[in-house]
PDB file of N, CA and C in Angstrom:
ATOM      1  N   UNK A   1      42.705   8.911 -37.368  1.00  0.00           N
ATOM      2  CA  UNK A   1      42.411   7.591 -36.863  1.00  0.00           C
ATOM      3  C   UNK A   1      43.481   6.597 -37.313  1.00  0.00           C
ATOM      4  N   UNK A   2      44.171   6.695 -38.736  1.00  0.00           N
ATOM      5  CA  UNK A   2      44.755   5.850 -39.088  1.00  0.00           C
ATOM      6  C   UNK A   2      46.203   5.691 -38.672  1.00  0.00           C
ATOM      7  N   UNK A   3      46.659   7.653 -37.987  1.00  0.00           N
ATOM      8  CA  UNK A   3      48.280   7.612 -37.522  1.00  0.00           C
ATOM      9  C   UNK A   3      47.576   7.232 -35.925  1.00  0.00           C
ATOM     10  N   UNK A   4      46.793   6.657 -35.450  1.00  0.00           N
ATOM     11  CA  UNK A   4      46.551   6.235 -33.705  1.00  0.00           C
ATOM     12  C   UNK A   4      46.847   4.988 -34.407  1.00  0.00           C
ATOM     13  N   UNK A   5      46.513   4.654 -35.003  1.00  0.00           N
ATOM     14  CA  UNK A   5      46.466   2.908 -35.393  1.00  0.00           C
ATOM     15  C   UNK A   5      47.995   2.163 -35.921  1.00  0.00           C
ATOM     16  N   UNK A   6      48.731   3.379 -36.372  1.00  0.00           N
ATOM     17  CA  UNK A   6      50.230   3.194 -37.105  1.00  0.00           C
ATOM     18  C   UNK A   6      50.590   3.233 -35.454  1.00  0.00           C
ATOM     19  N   UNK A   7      50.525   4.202 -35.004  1.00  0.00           N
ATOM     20  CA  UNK A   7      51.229   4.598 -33.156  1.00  0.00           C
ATOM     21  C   UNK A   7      51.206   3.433 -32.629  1.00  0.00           C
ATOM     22  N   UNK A   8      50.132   2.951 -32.225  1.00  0.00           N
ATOM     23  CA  UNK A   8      49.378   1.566 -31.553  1.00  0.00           C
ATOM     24  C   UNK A   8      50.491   0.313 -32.146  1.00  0.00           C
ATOM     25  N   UNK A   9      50.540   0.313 -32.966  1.00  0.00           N
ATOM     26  CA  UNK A   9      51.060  -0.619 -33.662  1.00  0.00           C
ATOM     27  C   UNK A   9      52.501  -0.739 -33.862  1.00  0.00           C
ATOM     28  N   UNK A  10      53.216   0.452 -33.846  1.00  0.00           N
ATOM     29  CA  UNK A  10      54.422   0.635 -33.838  1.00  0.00           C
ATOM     30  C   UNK A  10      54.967   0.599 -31.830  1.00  0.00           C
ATOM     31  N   UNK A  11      54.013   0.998 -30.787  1.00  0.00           N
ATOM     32  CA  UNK A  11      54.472   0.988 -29.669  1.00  0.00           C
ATOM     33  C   UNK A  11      54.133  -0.676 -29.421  1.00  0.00           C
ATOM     34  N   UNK A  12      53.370  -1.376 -29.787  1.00  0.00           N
ATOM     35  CA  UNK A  12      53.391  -2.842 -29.529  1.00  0.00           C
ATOM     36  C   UNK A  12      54.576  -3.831 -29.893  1.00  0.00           C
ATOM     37  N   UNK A  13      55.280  -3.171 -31.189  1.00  0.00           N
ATOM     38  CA  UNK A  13      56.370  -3.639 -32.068  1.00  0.00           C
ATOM     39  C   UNK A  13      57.703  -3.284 -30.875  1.00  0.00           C
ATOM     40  N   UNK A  14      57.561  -2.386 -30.665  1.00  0.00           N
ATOM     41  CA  UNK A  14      58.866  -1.602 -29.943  1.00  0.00           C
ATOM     42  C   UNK A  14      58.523  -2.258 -28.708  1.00  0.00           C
ATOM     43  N   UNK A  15      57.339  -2.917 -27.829  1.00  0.00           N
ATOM     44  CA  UNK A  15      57.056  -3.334 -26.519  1.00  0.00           C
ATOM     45  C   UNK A  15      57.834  -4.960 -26.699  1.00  0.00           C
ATOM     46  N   UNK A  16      57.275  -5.602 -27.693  1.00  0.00           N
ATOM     47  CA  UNK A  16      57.573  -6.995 -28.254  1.00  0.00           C
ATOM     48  C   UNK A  16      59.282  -6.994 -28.197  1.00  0.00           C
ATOM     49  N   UNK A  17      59.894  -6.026 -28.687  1.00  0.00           N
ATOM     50  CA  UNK A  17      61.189  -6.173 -29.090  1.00  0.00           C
ATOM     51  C   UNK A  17      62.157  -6.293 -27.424  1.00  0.00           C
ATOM     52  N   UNK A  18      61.706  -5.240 -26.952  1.00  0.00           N
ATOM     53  CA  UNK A  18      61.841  -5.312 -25.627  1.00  0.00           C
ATOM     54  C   UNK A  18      61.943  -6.663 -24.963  1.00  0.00           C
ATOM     55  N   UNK A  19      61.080  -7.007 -24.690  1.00  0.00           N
ATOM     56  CA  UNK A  19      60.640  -8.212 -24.117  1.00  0.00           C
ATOM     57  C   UNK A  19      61.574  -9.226 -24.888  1.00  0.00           C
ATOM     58  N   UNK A  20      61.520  -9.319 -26.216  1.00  0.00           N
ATOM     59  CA  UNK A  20      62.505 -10.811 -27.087  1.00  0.00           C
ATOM     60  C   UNK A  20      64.328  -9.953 -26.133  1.00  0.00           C
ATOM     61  N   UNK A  21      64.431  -9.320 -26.202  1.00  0.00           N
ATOM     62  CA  UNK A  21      65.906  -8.530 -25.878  1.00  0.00           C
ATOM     63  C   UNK A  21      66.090  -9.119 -24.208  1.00  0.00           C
ATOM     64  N   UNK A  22      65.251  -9.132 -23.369  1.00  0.00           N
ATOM     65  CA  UNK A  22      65.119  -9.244 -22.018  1.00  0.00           C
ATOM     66  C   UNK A  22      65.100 -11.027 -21.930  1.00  0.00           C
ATOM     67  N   UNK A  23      64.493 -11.648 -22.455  1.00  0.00           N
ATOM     68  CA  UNK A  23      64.517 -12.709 -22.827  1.00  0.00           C
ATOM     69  C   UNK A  23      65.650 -13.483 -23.062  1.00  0.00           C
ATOM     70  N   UNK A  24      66.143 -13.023 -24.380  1.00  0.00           N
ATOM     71  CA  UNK A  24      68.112 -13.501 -24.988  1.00  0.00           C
ATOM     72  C   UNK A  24      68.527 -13.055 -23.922  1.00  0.00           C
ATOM     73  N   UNK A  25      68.421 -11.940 -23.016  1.00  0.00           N
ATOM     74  CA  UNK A  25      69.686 -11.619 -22.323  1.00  0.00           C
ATOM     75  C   UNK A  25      69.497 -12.230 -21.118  1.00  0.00           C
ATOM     76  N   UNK A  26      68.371 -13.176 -20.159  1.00  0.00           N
ATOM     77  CA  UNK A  26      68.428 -13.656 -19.064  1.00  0.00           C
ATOM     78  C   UNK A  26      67.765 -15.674 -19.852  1.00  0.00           C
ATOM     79  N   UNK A  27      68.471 -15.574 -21.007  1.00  0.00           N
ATOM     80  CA  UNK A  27      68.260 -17.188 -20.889  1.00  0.00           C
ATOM     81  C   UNK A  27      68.503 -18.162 -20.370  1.00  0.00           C
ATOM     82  N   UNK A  28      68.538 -19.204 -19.661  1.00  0.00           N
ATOM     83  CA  UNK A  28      68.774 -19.938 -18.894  1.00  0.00           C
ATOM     84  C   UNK A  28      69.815 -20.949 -19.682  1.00  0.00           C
ATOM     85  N   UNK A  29      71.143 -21.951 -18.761  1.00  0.00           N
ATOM     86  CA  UNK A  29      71.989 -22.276 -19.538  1.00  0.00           C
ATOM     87  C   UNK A  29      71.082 -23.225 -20.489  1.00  0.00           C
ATOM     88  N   UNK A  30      70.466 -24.054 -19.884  1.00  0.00           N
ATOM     89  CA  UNK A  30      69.474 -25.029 -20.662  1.00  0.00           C
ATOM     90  C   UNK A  30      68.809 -24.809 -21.872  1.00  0.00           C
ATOM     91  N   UNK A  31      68.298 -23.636 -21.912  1.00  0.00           N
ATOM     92  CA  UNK A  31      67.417 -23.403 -22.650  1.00  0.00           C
ATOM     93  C   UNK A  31      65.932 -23.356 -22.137  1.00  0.00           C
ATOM     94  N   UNK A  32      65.298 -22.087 -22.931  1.00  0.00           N
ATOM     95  CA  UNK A  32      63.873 -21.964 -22.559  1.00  0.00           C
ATOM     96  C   UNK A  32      62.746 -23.556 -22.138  1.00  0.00           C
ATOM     97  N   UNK A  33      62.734 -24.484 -23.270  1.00  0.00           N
ATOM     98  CA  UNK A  33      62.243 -25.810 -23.092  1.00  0.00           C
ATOM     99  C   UNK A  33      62.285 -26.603 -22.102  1.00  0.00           C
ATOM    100  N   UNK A  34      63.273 -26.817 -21.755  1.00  0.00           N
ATOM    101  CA  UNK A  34      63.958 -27.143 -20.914  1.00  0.00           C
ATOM    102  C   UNK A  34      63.893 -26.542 -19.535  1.00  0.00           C
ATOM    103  N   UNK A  35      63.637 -25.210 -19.418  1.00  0.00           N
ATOM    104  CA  UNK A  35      63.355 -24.960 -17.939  1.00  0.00           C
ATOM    105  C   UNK A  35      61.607 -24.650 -17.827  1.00  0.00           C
ATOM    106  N   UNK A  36      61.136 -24.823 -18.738  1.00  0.00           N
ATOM    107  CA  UNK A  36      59.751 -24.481 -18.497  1.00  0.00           C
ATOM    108  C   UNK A  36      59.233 -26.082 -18.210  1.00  0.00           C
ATOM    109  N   UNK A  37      59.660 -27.178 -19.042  1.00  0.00           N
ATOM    110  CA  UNK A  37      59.507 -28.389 -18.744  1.00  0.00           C
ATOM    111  C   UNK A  37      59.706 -28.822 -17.009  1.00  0.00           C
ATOM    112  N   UNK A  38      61.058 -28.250 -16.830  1.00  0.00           N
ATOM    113  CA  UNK A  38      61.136 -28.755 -15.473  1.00  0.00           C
ATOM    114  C   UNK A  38      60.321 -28.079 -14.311  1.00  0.00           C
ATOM    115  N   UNK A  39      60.155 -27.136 -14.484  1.00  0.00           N
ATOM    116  CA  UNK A  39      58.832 -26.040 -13.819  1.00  0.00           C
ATOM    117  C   UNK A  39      57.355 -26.480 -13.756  1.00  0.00           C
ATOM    118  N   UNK A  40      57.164 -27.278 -14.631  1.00  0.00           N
ATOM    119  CA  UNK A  40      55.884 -27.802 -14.798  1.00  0.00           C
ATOM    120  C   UNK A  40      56.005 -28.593 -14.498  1.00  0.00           C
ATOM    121  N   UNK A  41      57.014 -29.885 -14.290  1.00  0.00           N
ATOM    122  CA  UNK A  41      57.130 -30.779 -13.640  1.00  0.00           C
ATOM    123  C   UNK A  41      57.055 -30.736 -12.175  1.00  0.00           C
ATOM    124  N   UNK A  42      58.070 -29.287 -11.246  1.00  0.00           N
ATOM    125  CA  UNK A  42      58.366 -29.501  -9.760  1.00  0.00           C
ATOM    126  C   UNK A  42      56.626 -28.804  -9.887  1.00  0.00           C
ATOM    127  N   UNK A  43      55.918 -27.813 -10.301  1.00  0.00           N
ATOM    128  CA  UNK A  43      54.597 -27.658 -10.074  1.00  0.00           C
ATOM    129  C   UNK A  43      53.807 -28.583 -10.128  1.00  0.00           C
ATOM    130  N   UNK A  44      53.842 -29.991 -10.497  1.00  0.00           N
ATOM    131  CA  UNK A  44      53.119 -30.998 -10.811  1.00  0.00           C
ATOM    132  C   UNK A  44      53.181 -32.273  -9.597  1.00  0.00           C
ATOM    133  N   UNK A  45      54.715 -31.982  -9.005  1.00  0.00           N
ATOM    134  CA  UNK A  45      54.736 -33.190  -8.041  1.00  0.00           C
ATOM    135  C   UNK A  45      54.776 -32.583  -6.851  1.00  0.00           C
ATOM    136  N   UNK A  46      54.031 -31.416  -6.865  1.00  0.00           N
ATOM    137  CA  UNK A  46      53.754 -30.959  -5.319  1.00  0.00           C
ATOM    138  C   UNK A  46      55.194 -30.833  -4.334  1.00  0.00           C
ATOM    139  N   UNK A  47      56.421 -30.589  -4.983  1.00  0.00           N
ATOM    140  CA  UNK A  47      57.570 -31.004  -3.840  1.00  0.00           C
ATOM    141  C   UNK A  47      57.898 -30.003  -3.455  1.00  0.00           C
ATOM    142  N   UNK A  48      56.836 -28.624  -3.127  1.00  0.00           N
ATOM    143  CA  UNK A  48      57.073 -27.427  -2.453  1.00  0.00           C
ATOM    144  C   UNK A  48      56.051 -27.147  -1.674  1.00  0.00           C
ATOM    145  N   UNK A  49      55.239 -28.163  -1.767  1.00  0.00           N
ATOM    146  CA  UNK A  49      53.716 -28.451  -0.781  1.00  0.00           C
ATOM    147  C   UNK A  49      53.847 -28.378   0.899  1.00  0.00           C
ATOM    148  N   UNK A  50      53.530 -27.091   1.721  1.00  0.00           N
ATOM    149  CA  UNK A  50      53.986 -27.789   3.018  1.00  0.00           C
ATOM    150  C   UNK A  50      53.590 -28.541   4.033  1.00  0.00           C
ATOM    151  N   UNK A  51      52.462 -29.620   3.445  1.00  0.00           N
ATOM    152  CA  UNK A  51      52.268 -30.659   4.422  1.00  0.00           C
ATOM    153  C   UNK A  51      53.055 -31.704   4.340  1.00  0.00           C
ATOM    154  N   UNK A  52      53.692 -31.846   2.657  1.00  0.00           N
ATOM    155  CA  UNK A  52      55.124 -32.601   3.034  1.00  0.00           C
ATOM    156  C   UNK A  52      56.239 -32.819   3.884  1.00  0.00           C
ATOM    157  N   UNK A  53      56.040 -31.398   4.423  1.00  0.00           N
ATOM    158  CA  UNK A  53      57.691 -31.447   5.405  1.00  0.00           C
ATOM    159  C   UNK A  53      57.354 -32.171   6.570  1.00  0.00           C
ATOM    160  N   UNK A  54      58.159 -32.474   7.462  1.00  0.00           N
ATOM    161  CA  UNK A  54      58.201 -33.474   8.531  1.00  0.00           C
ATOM    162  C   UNK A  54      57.689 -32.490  10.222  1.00  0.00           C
ATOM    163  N   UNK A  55      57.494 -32.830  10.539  1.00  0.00           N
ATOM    164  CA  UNK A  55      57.115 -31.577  11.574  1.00  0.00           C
ATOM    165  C   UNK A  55      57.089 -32.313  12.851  1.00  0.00           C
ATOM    166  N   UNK A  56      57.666 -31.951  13.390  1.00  0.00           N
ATOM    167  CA  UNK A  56      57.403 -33.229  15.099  1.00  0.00           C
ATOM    168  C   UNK A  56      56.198 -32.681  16.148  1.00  0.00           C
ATOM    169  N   UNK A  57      55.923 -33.215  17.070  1.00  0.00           N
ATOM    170  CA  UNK A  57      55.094 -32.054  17.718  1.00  0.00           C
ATOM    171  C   UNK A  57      55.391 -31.433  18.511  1.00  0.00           C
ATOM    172  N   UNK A  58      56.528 -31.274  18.796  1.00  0.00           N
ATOM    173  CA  UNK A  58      57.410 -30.134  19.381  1.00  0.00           C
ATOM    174  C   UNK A  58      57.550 -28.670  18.885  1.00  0.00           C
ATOM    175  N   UNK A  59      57.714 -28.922  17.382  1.00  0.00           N
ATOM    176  CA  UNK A  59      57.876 -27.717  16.471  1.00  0.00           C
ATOM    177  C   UNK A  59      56.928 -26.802  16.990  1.00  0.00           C
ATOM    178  N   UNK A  60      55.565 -26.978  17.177  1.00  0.00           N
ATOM    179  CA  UNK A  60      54.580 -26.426  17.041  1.00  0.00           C
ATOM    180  C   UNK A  60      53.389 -26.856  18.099  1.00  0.00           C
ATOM    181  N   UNK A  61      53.577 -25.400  18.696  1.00  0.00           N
ATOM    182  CA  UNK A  61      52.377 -25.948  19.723  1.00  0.00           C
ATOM    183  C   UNK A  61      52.141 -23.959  19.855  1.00  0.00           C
ATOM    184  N   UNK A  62      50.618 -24.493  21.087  1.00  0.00           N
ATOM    185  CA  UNK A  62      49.762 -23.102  20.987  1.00  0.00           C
ATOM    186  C   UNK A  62      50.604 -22.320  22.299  1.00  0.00           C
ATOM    187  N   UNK A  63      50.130 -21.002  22.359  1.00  0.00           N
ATOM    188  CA  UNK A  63      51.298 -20.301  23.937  1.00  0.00           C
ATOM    189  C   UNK A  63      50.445 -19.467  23.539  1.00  0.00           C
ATOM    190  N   UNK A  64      50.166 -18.593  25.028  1.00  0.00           N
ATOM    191  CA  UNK A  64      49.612 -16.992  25.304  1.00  0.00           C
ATOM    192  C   UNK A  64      50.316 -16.399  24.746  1.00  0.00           C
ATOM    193  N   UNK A  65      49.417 -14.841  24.785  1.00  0.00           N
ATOM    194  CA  UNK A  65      49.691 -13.869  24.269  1.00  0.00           C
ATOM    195  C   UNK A  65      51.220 -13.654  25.077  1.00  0.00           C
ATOM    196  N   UNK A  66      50.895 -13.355  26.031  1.00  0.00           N
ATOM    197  CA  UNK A  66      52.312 -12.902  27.090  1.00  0.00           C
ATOM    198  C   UNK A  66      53.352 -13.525  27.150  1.00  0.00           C
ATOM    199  N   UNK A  67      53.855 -14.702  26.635  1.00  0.00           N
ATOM    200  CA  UNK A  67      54.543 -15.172  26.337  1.00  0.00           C
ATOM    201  C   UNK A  67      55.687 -15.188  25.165  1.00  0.00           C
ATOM    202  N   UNK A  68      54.802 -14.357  23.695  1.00  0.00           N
ATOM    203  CA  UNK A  68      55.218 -13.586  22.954  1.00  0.00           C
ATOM    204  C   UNK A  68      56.133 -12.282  23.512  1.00  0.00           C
ATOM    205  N   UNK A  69      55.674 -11.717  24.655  1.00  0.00           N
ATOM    206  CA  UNK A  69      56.444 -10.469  24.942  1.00  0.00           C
ATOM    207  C   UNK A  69      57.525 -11.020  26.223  1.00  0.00           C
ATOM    208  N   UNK A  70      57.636 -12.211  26.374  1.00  0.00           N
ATOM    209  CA  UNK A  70      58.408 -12.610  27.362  1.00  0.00           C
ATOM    210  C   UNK A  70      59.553 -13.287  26.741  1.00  0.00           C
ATOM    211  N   UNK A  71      59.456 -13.112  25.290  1.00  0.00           N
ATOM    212  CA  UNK A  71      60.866 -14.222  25.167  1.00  0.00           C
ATOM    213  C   UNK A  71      61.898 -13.423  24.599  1.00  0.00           C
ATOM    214  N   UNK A  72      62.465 -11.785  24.483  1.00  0.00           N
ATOM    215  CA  UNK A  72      63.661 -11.512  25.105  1.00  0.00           C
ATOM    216  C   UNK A  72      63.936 -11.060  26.004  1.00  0.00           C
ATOM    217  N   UNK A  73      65.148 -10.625  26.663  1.00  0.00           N
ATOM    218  CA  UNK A  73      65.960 -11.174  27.231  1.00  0.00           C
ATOM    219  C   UNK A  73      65.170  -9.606  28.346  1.00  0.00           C
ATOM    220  N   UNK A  74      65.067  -9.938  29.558  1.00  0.00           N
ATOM    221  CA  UNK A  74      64.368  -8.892  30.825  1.00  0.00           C
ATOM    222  C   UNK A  74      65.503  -7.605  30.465  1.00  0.00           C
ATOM    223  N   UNK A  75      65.223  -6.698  30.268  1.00  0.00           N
ATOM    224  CA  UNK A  75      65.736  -5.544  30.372  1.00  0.00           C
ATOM    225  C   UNK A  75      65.519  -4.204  31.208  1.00  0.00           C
ATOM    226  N   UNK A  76      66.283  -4.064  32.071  1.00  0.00           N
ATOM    227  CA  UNK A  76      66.574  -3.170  33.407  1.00  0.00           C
ATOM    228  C   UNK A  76      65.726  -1.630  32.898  1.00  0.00           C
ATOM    229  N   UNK A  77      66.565  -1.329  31.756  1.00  0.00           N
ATOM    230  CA  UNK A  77      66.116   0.267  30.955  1.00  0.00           C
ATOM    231  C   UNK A  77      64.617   0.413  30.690  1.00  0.00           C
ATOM    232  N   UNK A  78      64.005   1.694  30.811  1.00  0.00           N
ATOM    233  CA  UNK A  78      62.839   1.752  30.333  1.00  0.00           C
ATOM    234  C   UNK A  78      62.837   1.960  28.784  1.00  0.00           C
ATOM    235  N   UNK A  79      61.404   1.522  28.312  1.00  0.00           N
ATOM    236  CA  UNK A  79      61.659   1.190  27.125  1.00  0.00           C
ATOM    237  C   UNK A  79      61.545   2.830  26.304  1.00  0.00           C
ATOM    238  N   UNK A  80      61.795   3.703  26.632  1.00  0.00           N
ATOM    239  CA  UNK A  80      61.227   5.738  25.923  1.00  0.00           C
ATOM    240  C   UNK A  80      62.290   6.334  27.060  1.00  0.00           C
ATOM    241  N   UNK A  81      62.235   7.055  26.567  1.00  0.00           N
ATOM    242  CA  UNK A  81      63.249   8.549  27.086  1.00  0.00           C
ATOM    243  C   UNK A  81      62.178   9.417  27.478  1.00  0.00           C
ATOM    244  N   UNK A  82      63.272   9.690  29.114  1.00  0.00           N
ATOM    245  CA  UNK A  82      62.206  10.778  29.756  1.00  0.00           C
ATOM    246  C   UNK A  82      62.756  12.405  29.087  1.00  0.00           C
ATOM    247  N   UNK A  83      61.920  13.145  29.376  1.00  0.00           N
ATOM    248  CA  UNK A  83      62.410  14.464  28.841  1.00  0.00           C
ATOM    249  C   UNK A  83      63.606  14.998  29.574  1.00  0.00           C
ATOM    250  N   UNK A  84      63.764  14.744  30.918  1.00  0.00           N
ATOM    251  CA  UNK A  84      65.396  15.037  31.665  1.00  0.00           C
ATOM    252  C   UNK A  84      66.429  14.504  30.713  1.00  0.00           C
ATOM    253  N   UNK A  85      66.218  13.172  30.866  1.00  0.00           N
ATOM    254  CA  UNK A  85      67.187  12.871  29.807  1.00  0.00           C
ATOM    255  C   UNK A  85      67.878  13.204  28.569  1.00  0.00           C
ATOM    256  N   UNK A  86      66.681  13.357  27.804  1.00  0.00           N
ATOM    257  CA  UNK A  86      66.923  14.023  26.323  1.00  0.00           C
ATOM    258  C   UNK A  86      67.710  15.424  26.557  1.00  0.00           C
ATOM    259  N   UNK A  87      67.131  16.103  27.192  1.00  0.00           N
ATOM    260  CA  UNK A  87      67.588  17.725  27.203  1.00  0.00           C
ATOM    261  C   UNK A  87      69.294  17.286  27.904  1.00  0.00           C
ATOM    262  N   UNK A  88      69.716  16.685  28.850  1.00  0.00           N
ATOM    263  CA  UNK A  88      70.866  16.321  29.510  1.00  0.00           C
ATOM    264  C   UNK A  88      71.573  15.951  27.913  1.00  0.00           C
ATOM    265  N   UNK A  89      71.423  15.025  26.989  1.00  0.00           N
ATOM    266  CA  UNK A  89      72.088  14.456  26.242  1.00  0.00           C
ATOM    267  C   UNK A  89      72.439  15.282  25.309  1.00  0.00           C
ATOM    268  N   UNK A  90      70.844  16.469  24.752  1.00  0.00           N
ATOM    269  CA  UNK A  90      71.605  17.493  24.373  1.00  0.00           C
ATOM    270  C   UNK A  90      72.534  18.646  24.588  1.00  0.00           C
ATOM    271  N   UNK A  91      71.941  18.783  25.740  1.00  0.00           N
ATOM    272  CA  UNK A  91      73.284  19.601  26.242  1.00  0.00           C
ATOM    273  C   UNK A  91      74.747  19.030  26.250  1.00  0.00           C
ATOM    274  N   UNK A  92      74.837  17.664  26.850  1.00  0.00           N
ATOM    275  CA  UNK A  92      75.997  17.111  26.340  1.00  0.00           C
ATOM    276  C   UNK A  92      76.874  17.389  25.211  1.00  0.00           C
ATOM    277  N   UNK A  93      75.473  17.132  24.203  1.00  0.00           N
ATOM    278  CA  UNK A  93      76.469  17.198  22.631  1.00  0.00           C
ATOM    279  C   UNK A  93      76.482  18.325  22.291  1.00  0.00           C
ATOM    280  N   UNK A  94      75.795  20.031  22.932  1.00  0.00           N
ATOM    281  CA  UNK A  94      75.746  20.817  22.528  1.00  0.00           C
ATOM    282  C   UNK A  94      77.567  21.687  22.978  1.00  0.00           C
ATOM    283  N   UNK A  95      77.686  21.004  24.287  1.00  0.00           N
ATOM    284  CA  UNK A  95      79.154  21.242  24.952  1.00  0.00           C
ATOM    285  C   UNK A  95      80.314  20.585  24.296  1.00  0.00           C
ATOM    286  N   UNK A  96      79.832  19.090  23.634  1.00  0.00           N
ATOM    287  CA  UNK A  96      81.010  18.973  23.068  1.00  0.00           C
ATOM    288  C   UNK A  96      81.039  19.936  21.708  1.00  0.00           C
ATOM    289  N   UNK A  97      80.390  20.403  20.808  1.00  0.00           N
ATOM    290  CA  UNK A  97      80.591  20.831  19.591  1.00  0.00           C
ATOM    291  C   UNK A  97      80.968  22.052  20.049  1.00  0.00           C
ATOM    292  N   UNK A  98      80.741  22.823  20.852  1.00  0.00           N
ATOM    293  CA  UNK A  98      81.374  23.656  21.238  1.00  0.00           C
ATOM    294  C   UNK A  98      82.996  23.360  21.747  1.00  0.00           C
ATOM    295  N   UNK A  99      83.782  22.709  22.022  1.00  0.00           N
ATOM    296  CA  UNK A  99      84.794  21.974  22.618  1.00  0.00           C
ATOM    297  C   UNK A  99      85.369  22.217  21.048  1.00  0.00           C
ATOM    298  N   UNK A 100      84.899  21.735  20.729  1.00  0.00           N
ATOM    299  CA  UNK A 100      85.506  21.062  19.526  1.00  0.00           C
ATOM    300  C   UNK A 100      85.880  22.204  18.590  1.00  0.00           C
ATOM    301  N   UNK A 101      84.888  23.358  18.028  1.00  0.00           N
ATOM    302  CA  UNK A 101      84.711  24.778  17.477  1.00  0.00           C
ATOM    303  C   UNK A 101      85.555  25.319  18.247  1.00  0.00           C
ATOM    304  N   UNK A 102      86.006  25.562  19.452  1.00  0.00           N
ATOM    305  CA  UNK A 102      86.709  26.286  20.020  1.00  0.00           C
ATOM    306  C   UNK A 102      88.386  26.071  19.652  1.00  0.00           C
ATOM    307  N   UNK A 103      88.328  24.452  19.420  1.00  0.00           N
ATOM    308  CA  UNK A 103      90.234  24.448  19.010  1.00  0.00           C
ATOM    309  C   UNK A 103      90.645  24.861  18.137  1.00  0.00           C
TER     310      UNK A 103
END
């Protein structure tokens, strides 16, 4: 019971050290005080709040569903490959690697 309690105690020591090491090595130029101060400050005056931002009523308005699938650009191609196709393309590339193995 008493080497679980040395273990326990020694992996908390070695967790702590960690953490102070990670700490020194990403300090801020300011200093810790200093940026936790100002953090609690921009959290305090709401200046990441987004009913602050300005919004016209242009920005934002309601639209159908179909309208979502209408805004790129009309495309001629179907959207999947028929199976003619595929087998044509492999054969293609199956003729060139052969082309190619042969020189």
């Amino acid at each position: 019971m008493t080497g679980a309690l040395v273990f326990m105690f020694l992996a908390a020591l070695c967790a702590t050290g960690v953490l102070l090491l990670l700490a020194a090595e990403r300090r801020p130029d300011t200093g810790w005080s200093t940026w936790w101060r100002e953090s609690v400050d921009a959290w305090r005056s709401d200046e990441l709040k987004v009913s602050r931002k300005d919004r016209r009523a242009g920005d934002v308005r309601d639209a159908p569903l179909a309208d979502l699938f209408s805004l790129g650009e009309p495309v001629d191609e179907p959207a999947y490959a028929r199976p003619e196709e595929l087998r044509s393309t492999i054969e293609q590339a199956r003729r060139q690697a052969r082309a190619v193995t042969r020189r």
